[in-house]
C-alpha atoms as a PDB file:
ATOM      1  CA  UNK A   1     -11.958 -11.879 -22.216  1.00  0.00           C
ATOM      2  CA  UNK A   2     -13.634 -15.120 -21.087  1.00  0.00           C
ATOM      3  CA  UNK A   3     -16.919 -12.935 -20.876  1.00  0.00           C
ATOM      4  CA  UNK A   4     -16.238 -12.206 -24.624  1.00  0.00           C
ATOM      5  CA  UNK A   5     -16.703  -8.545 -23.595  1.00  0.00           C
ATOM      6  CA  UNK A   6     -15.283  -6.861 -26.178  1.00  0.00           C
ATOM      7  CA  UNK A   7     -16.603  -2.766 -24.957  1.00  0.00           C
ATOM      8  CA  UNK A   8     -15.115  -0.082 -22.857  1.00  0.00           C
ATOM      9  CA  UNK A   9     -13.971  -0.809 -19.611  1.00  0.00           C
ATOM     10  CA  UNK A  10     -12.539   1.202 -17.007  1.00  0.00           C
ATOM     11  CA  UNK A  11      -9.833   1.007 -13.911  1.00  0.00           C
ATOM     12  CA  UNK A  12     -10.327   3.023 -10.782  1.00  0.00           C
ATOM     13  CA  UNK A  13      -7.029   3.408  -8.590  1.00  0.00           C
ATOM     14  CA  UNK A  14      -8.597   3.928  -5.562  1.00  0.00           C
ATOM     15  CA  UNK A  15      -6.651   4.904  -2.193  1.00  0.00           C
ATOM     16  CA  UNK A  16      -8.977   5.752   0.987  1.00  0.00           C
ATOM     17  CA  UNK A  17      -6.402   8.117   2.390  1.00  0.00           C
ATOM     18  CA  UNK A  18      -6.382  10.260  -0.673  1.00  0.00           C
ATOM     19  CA  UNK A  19     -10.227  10.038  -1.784  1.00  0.00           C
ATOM     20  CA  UNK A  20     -11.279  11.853  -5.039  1.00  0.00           C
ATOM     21  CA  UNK A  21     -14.424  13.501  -5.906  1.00  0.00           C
ATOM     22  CA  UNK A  22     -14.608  12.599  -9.329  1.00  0.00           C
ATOM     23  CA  UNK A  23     -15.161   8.944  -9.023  1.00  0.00           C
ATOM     24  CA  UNK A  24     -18.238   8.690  -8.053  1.00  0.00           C
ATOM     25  CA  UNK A  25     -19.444  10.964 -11.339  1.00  0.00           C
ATOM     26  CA  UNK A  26     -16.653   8.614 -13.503  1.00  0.00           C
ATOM     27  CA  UNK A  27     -18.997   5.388 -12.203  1.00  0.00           C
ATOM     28  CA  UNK A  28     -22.370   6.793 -12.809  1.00  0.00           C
ATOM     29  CA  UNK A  29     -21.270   7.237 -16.480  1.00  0.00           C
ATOM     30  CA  UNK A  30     -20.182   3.858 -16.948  1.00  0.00           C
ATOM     31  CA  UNK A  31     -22.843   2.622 -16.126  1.00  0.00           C
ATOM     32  CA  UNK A  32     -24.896   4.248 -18.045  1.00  0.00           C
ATOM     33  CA  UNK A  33     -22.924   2.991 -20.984  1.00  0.00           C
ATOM     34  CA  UNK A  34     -23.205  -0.003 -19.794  1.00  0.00           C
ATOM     35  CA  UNK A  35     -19.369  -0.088 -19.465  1.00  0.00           C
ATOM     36  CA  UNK A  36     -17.324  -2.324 -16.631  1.00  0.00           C
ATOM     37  CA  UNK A  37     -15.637  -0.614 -14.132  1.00  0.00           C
ATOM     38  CA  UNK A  38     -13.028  -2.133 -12.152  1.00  0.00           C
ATOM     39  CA  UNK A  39     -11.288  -0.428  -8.923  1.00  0.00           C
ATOM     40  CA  UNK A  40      -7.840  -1.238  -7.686  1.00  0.00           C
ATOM     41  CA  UNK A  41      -7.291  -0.586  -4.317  1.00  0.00           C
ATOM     42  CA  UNK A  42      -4.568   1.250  -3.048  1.00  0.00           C
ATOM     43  CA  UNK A  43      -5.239   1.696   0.600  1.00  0.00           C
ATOM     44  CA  UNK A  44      -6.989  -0.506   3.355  1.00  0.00           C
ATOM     45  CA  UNK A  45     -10.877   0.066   2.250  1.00  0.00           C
ATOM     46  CA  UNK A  46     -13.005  -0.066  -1.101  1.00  0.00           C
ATOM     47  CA  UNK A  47     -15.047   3.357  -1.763  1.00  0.00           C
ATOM     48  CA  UNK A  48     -18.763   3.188  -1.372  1.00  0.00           C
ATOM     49  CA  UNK A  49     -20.502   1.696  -4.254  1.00  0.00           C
ATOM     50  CA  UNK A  50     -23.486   3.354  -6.161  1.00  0.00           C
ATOM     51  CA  UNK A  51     -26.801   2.509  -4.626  1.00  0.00           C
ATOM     52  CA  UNK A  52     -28.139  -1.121  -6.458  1.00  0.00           C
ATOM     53  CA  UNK A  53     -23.915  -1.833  -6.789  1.00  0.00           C
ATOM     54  CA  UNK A  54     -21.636  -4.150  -4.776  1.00  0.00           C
ATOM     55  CA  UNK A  55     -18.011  -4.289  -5.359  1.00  0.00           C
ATOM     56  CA  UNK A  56     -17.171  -7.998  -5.877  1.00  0.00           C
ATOM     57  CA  UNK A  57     -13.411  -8.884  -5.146  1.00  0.00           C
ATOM     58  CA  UNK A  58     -12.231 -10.724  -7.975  1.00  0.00           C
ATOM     59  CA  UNK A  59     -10.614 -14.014  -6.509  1.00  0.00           C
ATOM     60  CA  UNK A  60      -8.775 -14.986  -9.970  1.00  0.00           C
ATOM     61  CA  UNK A  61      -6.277 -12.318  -9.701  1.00  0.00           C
ATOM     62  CA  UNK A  62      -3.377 -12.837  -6.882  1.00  0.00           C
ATOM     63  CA  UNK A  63      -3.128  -9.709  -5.232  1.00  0.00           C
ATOM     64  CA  UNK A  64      -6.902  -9.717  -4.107  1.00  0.00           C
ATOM     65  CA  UNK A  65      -7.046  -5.911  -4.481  1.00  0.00           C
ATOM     66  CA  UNK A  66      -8.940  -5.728  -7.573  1.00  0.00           C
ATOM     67  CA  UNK A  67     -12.567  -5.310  -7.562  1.00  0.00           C
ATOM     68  CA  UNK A  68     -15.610  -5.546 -10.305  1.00  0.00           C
ATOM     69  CA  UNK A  69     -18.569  -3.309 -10.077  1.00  0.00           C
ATOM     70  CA  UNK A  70     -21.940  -5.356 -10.243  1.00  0.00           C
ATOM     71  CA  UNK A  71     -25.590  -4.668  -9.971  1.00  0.00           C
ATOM     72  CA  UNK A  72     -26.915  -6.581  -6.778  1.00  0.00           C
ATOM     73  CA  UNK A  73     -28.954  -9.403  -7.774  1.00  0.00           C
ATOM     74  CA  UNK A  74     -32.819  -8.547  -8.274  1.00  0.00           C
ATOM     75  CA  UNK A  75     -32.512  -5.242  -8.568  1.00  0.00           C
END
């Protein structure tokens, strides 16, 4: 909301123990709809990010578990 972003988003519950196929398809078409995507994690480690794409842990949320998808910088 303080981004004004008023578009699709969408929430990934992610657990590392119980990885699932599908998300890595789910991302890709996010992003090509230039959608955010946002992962919660459930278990002890973030999944691997799509190739140009970090996960940054968003610090303004208590639990530190939830995570942004972003495009590295310069690329």
């Amino acid at each position: 909301m303080t981004a004004e972003y008023l578009g699709k988003s969408h929430i990934i519950w992610y657990d590392d123990n119980n990885p699932d196929p599908r998300l890595e398809q789910m991302m890709k078409k996010a992003m090509r709809s230039c959608a955010l995507v946002f992962l919660y994690r459930c278990g002890s480690r973030v999944s691997s990010p799509p190739v140009r794409y970090y996960w940054r842990m968003m610090n303004e949320y208590p639990s530190m578990r939830i995570y942004q998808l972003e495009v590295r910088d310069g690329e």
